[in-house]
N, C-alpha and C. Protein backbone atom coordinates (compact mmCIF):
# COMPACT_ATOMS: atom_id res chain seq x y z
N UNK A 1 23.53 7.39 -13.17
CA UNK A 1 22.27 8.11 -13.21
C UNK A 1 21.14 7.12 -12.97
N UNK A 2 20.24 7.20 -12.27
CA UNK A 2 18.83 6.57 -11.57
C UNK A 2 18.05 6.69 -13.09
N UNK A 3 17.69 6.06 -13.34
CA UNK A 3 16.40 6.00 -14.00
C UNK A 3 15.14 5.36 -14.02
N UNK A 4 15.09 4.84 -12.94
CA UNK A 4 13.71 3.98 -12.54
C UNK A 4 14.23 3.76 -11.56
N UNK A 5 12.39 3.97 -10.65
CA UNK A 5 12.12 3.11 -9.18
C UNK A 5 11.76 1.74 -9.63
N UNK A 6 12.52 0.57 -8.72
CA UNK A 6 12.14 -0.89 -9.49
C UNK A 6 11.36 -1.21 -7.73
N UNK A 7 11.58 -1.28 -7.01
CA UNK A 7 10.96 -1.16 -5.64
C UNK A 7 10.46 -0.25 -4.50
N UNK A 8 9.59 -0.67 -4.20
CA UNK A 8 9.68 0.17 -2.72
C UNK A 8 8.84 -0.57 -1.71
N UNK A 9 9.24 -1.03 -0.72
CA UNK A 9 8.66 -1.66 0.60
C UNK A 9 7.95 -0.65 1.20
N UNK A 10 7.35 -1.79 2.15
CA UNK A 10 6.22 -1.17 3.36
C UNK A 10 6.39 -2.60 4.20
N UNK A 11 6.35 -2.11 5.89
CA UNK A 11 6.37 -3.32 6.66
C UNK A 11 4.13 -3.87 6.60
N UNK A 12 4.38 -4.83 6.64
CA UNK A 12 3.02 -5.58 6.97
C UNK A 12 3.11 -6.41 8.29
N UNK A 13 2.35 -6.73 8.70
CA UNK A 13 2.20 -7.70 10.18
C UNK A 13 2.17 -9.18 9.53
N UNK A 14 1.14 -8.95 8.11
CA UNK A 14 1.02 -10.72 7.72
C UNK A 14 0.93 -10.80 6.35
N UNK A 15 2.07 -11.14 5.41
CA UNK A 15 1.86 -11.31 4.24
C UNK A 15 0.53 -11.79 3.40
N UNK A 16 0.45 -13.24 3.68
CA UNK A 16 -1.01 -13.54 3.44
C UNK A 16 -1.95 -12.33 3.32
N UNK A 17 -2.34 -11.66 4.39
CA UNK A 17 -3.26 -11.05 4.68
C UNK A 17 -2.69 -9.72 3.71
N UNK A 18 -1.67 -9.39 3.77
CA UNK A 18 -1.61 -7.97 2.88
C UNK A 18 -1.90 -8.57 1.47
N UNK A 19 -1.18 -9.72 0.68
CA UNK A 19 -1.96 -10.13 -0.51
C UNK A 19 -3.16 -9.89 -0.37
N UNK A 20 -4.21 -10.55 0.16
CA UNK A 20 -5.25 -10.72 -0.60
C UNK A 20 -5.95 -9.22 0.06
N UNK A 21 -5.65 -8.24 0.35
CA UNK A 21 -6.25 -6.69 0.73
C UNK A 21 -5.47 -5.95 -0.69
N UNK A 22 -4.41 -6.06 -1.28
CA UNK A 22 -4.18 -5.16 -1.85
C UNK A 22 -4.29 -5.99 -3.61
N UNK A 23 -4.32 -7.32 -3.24
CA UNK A 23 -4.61 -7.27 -4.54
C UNK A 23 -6.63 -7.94 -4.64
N UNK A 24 -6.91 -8.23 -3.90
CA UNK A 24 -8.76 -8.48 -3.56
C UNK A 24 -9.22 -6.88 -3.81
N UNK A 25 -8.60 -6.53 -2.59
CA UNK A 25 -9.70 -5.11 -2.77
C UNK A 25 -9.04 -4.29 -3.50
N UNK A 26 -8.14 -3.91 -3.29
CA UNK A 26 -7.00 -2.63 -4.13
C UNK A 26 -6.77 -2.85 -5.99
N UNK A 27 -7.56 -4.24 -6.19
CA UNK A 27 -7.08 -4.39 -7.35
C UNK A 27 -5.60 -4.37 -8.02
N UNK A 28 -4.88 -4.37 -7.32
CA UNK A 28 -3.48 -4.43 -7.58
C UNK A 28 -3.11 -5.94 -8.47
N UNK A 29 -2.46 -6.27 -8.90
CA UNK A 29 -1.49 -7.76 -9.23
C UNK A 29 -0.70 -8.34 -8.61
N UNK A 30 -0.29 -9.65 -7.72
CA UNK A 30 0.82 -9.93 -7.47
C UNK A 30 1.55 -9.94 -8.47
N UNK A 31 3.11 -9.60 -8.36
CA UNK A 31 4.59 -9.70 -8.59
C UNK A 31 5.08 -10.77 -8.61
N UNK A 32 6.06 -10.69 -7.28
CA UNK A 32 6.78 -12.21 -7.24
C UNK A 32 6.18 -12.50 -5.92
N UNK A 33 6.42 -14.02 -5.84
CA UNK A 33 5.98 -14.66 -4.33
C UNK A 33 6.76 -15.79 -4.82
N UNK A 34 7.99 -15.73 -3.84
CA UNK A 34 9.17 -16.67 -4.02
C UNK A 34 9.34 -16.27 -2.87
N UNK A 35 9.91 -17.81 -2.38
CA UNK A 35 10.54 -18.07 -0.91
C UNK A 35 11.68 -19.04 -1.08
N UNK A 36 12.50 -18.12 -0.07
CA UNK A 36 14.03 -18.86 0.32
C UNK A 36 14.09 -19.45 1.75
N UNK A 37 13.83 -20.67 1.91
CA UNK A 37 14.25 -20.98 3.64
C UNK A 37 12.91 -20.28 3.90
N UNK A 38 13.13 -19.96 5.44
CA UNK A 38 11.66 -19.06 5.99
C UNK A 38 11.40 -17.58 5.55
N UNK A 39 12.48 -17.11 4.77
CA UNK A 39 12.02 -15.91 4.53
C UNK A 39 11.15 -15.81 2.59
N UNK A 40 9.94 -15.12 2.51
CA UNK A 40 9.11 -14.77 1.68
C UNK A 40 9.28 -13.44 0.98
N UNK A 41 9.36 -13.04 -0.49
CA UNK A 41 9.81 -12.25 -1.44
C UNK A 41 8.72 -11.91 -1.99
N UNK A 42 7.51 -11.39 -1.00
CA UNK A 42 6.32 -10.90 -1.97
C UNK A 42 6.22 -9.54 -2.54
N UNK A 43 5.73 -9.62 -3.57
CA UNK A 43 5.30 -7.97 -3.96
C UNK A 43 3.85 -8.12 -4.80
N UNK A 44 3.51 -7.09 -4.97
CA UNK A 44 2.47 -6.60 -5.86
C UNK A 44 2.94 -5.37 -6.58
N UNK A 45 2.25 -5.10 -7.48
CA UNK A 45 2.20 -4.38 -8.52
C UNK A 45 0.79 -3.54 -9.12
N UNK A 46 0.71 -2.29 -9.70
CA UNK A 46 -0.35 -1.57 -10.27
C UNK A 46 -0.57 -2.74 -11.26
N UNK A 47 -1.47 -2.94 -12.09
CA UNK A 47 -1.42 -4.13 -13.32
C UNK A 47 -1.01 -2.79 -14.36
N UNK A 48 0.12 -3.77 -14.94
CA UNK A 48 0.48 -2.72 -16.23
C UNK A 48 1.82 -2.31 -16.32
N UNK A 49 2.08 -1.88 -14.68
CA UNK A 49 3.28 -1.07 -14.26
C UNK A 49 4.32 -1.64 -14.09
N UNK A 50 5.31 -1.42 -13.60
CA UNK A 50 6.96 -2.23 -13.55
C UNK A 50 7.27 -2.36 -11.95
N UNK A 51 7.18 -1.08 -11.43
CA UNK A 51 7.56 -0.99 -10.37
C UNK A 51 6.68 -1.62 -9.33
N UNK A 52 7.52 -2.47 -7.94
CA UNK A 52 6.70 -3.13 -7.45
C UNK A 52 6.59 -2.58 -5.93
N UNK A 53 5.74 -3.61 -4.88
CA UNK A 53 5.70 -2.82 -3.68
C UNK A 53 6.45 -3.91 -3.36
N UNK A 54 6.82 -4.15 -2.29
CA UNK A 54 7.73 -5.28 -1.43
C UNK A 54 6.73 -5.64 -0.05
N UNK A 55 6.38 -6.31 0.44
CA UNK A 55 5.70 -6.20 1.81
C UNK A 55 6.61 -7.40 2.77
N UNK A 56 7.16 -6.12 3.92
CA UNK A 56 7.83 -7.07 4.73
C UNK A 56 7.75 -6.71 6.37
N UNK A 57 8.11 -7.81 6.93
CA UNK A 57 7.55 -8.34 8.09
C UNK A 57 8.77 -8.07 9.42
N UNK A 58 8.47 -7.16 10.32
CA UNK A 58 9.48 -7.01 10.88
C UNK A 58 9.99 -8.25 11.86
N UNK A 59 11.22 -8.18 11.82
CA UNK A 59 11.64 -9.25 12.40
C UNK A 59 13.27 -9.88 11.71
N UNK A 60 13.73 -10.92 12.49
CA UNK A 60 14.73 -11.58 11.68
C UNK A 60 14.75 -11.84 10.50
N UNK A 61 15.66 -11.74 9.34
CA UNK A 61 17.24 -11.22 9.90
C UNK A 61 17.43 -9.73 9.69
N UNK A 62 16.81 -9.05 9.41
CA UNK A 62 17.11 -7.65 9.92
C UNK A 62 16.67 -6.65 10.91
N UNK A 63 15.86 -7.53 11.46
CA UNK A 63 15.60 -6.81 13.03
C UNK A 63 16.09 -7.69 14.63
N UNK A 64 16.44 -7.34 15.78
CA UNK A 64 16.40 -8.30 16.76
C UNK A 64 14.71 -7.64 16.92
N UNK A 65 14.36 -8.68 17.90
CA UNK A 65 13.06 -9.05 18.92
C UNK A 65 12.43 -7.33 19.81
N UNK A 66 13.48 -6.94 19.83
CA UNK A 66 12.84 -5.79 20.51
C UNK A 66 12.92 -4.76 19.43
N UNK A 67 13.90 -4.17 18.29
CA UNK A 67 13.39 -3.57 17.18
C UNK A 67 11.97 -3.72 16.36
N UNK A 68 11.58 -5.46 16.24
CA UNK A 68 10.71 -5.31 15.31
C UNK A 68 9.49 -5.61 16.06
N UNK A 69 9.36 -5.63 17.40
CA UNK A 69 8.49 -5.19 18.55
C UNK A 69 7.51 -3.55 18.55
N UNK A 70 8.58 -2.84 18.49
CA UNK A 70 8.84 -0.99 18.60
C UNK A 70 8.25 -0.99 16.99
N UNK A 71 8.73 -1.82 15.96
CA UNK A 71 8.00 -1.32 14.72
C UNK A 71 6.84 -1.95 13.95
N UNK A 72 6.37 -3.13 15.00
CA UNK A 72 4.44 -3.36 14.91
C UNK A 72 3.89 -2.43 15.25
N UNK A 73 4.87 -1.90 16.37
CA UNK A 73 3.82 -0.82 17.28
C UNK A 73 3.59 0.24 16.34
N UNK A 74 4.52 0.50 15.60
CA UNK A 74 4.68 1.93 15.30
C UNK A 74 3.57 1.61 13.87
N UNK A 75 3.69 0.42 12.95
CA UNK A 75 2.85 -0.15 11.80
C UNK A 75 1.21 0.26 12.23
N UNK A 76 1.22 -0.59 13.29
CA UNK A 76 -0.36 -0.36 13.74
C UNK A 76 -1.26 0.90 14.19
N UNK A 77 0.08 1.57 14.66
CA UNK A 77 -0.18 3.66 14.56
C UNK A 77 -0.43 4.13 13.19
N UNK A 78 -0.11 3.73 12.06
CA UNK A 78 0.16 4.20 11.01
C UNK A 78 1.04 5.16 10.89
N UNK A 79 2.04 4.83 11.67
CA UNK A 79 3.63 6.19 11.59
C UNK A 79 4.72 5.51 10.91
N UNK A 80 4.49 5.02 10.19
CA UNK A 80 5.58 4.08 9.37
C UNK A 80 5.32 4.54 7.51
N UNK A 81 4.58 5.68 7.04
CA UNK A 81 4.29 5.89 5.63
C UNK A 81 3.33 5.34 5.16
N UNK A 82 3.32 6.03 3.92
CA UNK A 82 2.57 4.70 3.23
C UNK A 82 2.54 4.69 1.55
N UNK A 83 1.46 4.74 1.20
CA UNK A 83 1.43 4.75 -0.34
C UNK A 83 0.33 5.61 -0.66
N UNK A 84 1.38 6.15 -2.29
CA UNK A 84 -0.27 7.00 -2.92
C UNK A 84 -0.31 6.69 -4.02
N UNK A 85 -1.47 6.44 -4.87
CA UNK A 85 -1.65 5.74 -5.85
C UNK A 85 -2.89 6.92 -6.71
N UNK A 86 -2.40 6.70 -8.00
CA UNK A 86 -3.66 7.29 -9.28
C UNK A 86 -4.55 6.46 -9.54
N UNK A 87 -5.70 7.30 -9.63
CA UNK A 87 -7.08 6.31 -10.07
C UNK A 87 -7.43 7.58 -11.54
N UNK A 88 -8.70 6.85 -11.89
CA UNK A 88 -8.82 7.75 -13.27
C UNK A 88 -10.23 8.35 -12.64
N UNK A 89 -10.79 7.69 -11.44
CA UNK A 89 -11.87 8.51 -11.12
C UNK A 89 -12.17 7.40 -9.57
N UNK A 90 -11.44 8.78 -8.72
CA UNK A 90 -11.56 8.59 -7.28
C UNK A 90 -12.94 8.28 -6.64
N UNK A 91 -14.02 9.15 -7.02
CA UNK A 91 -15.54 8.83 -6.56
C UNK A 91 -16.04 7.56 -6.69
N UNK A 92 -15.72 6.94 -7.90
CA UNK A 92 -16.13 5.41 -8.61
C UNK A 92 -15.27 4.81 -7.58
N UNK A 93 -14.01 5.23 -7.48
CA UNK A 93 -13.22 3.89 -6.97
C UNK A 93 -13.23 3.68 -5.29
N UNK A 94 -13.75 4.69 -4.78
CA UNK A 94 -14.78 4.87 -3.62
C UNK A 94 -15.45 3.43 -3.09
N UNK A 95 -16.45 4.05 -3.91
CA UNK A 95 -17.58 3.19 -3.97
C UNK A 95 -17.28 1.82 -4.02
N UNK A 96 -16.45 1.74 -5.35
CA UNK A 96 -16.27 0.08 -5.56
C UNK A 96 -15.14 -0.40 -4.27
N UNK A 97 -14.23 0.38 -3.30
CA UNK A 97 -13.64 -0.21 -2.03
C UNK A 97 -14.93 -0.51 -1.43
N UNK A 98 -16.12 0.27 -0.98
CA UNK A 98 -17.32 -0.03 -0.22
C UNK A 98 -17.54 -1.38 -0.38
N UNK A 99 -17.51 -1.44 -1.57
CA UNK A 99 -18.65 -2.91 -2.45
C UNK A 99 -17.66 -4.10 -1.79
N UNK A 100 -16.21 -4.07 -2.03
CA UNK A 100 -15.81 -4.82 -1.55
C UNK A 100 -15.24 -5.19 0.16
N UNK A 101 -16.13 -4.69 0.50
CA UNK A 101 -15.34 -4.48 2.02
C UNK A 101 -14.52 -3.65 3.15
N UNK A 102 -13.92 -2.60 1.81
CA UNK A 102 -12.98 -2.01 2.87
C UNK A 102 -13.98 -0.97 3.86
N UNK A 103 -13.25 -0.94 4.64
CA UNK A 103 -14.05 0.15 5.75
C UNK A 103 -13.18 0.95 6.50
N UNK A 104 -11.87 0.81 6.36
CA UNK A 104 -11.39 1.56 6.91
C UNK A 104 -10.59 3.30 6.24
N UNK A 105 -11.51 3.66 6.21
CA UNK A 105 -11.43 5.01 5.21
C UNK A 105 -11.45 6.05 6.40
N UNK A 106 -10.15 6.66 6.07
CA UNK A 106 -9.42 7.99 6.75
C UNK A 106 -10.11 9.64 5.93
N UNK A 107 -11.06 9.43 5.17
CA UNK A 107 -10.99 10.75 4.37
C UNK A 107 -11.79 9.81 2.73
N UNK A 108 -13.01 10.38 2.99
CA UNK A 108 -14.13 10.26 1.74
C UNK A 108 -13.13 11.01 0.67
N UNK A 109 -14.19 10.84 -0.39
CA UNK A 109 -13.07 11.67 -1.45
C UNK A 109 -13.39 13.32 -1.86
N UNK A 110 -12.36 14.22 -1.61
CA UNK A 110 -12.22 15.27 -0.97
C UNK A 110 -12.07 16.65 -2.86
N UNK A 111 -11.93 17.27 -3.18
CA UNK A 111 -11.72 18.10 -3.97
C UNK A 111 -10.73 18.76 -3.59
N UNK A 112 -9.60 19.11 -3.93
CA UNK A 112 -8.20 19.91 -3.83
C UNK A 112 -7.94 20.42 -4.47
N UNK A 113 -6.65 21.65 -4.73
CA UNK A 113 -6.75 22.37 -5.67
C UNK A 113 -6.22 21.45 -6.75
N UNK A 114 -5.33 20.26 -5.73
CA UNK A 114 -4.00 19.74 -6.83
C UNK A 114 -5.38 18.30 -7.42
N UNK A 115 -6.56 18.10 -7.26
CA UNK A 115 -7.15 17.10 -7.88
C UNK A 115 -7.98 16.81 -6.55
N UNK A 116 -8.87 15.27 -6.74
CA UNK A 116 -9.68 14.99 -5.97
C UNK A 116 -8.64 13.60 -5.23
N UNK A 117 -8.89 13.41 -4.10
CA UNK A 117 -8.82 12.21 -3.26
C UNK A 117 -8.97 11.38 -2.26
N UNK A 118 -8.80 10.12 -1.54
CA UNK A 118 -9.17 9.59 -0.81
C UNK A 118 -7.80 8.75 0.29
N UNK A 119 -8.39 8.56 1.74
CA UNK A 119 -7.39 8.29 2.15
C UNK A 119 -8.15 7.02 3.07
N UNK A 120 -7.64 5.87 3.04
CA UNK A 120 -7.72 4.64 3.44
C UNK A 120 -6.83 4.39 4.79
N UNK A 121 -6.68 2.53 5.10
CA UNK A 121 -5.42 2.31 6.06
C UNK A 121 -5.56 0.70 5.42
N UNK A 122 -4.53 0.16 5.32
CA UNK A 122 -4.37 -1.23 5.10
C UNK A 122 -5.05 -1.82 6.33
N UNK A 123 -5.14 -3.09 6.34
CA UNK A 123 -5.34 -3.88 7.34
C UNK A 123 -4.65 -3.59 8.84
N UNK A 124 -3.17 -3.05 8.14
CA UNK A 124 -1.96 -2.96 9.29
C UNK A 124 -1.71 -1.59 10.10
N UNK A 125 -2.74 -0.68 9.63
CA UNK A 125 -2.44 0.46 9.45
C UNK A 125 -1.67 1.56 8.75
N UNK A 126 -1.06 0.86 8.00
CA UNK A 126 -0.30 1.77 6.90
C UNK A 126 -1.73 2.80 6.14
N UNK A 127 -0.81 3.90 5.91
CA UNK A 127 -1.47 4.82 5.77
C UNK A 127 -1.85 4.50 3.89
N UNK A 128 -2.71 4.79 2.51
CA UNK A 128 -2.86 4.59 1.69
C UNK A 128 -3.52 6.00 1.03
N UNK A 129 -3.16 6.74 0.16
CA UNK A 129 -3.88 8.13 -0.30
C UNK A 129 -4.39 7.33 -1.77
N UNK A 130 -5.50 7.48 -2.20
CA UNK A 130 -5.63 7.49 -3.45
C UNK A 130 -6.35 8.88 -4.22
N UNK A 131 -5.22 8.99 -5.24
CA UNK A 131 -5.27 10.63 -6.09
C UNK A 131 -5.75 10.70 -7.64
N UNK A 132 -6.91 11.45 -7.87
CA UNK A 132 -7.21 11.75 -9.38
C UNK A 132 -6.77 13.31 -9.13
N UNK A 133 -5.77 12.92 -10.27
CA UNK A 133 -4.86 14.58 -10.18
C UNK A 133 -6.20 15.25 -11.22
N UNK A 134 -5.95 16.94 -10.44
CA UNK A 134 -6.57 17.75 -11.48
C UNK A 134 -6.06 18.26 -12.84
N UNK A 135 -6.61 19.02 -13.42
CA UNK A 135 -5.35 19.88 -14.32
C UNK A 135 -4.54 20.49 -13.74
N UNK A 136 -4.35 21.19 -12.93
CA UNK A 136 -3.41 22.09 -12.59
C UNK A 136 -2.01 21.09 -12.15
N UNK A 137 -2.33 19.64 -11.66
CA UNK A 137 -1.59 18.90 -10.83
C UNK A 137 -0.41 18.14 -12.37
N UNK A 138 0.61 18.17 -12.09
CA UNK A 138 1.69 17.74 -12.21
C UNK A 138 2.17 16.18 -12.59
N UNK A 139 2.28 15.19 -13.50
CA UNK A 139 2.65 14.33 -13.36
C UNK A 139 3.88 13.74 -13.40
């Protein structure tokens, strides 16, 4: 029986660069940042939470040259997923992405039946929803 998510990845183009966007602006925590040989074991984390993100880089050893070619392309479309995350108040947390820089906002923050939210893009294009559930919404 499953009882916890302990991971979940997303490809990035540049580690570096996804650190300091998701934990600079996103307020997030790094995790681990351990390296074996050339390959890098980063994650971040909500601060608080268990479960982490993974950010990885297409390419060797689990892609050849023309797979992880086809899936920059597809990263930089934003057709590769992404993440949705709880805030305790979407409007504030708005604002404070403004303050710090981000600009790439897909969707101001919106009123729904299921709560209010906002939709971003990483650096890489990965897609990012951030959700203040309503009452009616489900946790």
């Amino acid at each position: 029986m499953i009882t916890k998510l302990n991971v979940a990845s997303i490809y990035v183009l540049d580690k570096d660069e996804a650190l300091d966007f998701y934990v600079e602006k996103l307020g997030l925590e790094k995790g681990h940042d351990v390296r074996q040989g050339t390959y890098r074991w980063l994650t971040v984390r909500v601060p608080g939470e268990g479960t982490e993100i993974s950010r990885e880089v297409p390419g060797a050893p689990q892609h050849d040259e023309a797979t992880a070619a086809r899936l920059r392309e597809l990263i930089t479309k934003g057709a590769m997923g992404g993440l949705v995350f709880i805030a305790a108040d979407v409007r504030a947390f708005y604002e404070t992405l403004k303050e710090r820089g981000v600009t790439d906002f897909t969707q101001e923050p919106t009123d729904h039946f299921y709560g209010t939210d906002m939709g971003i893009r990483d650096p890489f294009g990965n897609a990012i929803r951030i959700l203040q559930q309503g009452k009616s919404a489900t946790a």
